[in-house]
C-alpha atoms as a PDB file:
ATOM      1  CA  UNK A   1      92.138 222.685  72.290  1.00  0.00           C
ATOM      2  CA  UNK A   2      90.177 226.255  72.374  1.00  0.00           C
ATOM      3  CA  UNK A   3      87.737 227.180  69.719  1.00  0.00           C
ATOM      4  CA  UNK A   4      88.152 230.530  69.713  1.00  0.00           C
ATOM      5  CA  UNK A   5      87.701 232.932  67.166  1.00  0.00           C
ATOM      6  CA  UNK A   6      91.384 233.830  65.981  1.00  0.00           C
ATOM      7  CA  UNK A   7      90.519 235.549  62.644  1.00  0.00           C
ATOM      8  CA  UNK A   8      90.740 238.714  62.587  1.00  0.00           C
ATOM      9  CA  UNK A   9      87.624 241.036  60.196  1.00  0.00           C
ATOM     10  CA  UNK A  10      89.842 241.913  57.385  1.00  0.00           C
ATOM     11  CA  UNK A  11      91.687 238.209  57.434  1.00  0.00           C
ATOM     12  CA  UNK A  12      88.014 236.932  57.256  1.00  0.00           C
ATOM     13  CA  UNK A  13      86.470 239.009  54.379  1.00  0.00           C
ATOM     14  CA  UNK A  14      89.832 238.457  52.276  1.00  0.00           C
ATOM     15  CA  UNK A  15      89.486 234.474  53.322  1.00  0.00           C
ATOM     16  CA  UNK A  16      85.401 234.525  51.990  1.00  0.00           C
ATOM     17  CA  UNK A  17      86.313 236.103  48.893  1.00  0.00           C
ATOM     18  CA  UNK A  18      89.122 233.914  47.861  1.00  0.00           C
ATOM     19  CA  UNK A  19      87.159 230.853  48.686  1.00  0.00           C
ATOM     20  CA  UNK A  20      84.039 231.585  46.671  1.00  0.00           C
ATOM     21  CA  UNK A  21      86.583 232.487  43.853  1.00  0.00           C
ATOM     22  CA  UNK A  22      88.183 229.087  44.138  1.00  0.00           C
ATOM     23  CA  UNK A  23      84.509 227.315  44.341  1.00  0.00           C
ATOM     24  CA  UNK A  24      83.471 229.117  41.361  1.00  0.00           C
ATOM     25  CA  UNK A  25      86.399 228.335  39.691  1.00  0.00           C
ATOM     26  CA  UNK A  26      86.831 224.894  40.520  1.00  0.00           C
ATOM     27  CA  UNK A  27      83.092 224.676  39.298  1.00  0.00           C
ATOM     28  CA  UNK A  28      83.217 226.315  36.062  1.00  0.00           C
ATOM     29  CA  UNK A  29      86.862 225.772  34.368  1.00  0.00           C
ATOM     30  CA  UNK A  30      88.458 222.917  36.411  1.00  0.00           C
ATOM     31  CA  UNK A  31      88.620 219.483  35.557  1.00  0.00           C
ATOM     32  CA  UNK A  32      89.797 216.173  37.486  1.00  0.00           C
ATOM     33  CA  UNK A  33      92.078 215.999  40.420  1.00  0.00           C
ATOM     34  CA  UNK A  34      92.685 219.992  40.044  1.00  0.00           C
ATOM     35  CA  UNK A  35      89.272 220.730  40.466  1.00  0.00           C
ATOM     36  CA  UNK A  36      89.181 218.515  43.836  1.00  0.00           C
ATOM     37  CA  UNK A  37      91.833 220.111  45.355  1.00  0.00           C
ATOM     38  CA  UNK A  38      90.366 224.286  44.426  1.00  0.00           C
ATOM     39  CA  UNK A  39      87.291 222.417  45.713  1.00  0.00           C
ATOM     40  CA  UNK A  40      88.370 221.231  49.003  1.00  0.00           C
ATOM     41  CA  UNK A  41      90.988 225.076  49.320  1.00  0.00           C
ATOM     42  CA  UNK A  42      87.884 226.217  49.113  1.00  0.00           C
ATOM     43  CA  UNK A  43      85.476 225.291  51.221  1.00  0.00           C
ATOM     44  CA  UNK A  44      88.204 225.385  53.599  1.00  0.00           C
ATOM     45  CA  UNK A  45      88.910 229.138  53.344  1.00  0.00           C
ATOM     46  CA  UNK A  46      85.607 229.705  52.872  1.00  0.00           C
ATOM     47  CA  UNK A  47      83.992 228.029  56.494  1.00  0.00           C
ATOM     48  CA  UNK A  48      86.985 229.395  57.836  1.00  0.00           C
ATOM     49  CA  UNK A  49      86.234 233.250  57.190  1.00  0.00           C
ATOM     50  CA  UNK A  50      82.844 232.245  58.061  1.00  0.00           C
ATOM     51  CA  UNK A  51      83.284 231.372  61.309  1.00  0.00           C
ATOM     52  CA  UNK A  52      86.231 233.125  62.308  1.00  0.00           C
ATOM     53  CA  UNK A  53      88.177 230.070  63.456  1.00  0.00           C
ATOM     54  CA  UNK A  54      90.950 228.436  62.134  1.00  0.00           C
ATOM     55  CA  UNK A  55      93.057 225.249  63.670  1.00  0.00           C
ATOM     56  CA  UNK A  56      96.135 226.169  61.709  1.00  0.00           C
ATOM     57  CA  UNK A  57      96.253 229.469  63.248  1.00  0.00           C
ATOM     58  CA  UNK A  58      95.086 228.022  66.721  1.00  0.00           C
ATOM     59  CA  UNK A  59      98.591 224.890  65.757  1.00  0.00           C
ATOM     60  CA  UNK A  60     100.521 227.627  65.497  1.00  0.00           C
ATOM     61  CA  UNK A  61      99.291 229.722  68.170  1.00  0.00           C
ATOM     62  CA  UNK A  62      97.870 233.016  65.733  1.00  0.00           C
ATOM     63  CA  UNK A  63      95.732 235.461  66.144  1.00  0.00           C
ATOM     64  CA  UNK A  64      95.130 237.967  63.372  1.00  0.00           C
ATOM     65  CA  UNK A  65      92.112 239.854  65.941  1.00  0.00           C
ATOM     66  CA  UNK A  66      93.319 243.443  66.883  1.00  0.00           C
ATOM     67  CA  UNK A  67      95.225 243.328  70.785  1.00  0.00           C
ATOM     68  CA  UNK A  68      92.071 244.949  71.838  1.00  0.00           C
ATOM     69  CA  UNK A  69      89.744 242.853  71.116  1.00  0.00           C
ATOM     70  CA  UNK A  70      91.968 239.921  71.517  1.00  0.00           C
ATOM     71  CA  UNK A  71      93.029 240.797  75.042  1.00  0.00           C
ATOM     72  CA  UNK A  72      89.773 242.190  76.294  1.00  0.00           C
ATOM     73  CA  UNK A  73      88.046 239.970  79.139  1.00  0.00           C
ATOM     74  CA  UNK A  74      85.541 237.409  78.063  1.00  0.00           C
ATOM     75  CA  UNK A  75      82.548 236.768  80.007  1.00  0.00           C
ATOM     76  CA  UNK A  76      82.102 233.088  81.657  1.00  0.00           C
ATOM     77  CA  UNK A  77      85.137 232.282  80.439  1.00  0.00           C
ATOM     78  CA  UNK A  78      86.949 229.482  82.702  1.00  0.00           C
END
């Protein structure tokens, strides 16, 4: 398995946002198992647009980086 960044810049600032509004939200209005689960979404969606990786995407063999960056050579890369 590769952990390369497969996220693309707008993918990743949409993913932040929505993941701090389900942390806040699961924090402030949320109670029991429904507050788990907007919890665990995310923190999810949220370390994903972080770091730019995510292992669904990499399952299902996406990429939402533009072709140029995605195809571009990568230094030390085996």
């Amino acid at each position: 398995m590769r952990f390369e960044r497969n996220v693309g810049l707008a993918d990743r600032a949409i993913r932040v946002a929505a993941g701090v509004a389900a942390i806040a939200l699961a924090s402030s209005s949320l109670d029991g198992l429904l507050a788990v689960l907007a919890w665990a979404v995310g923190l999810d969606v949220l370390l994903t647009g972080a770091t730019g990786f995510s292992l669904l995407y990499n399952t299902f063999d996406l990429d939402t980086r533009p072709a140029a960056v995605r195809d571009a050579p990568r230094p030390f890369a085996s």
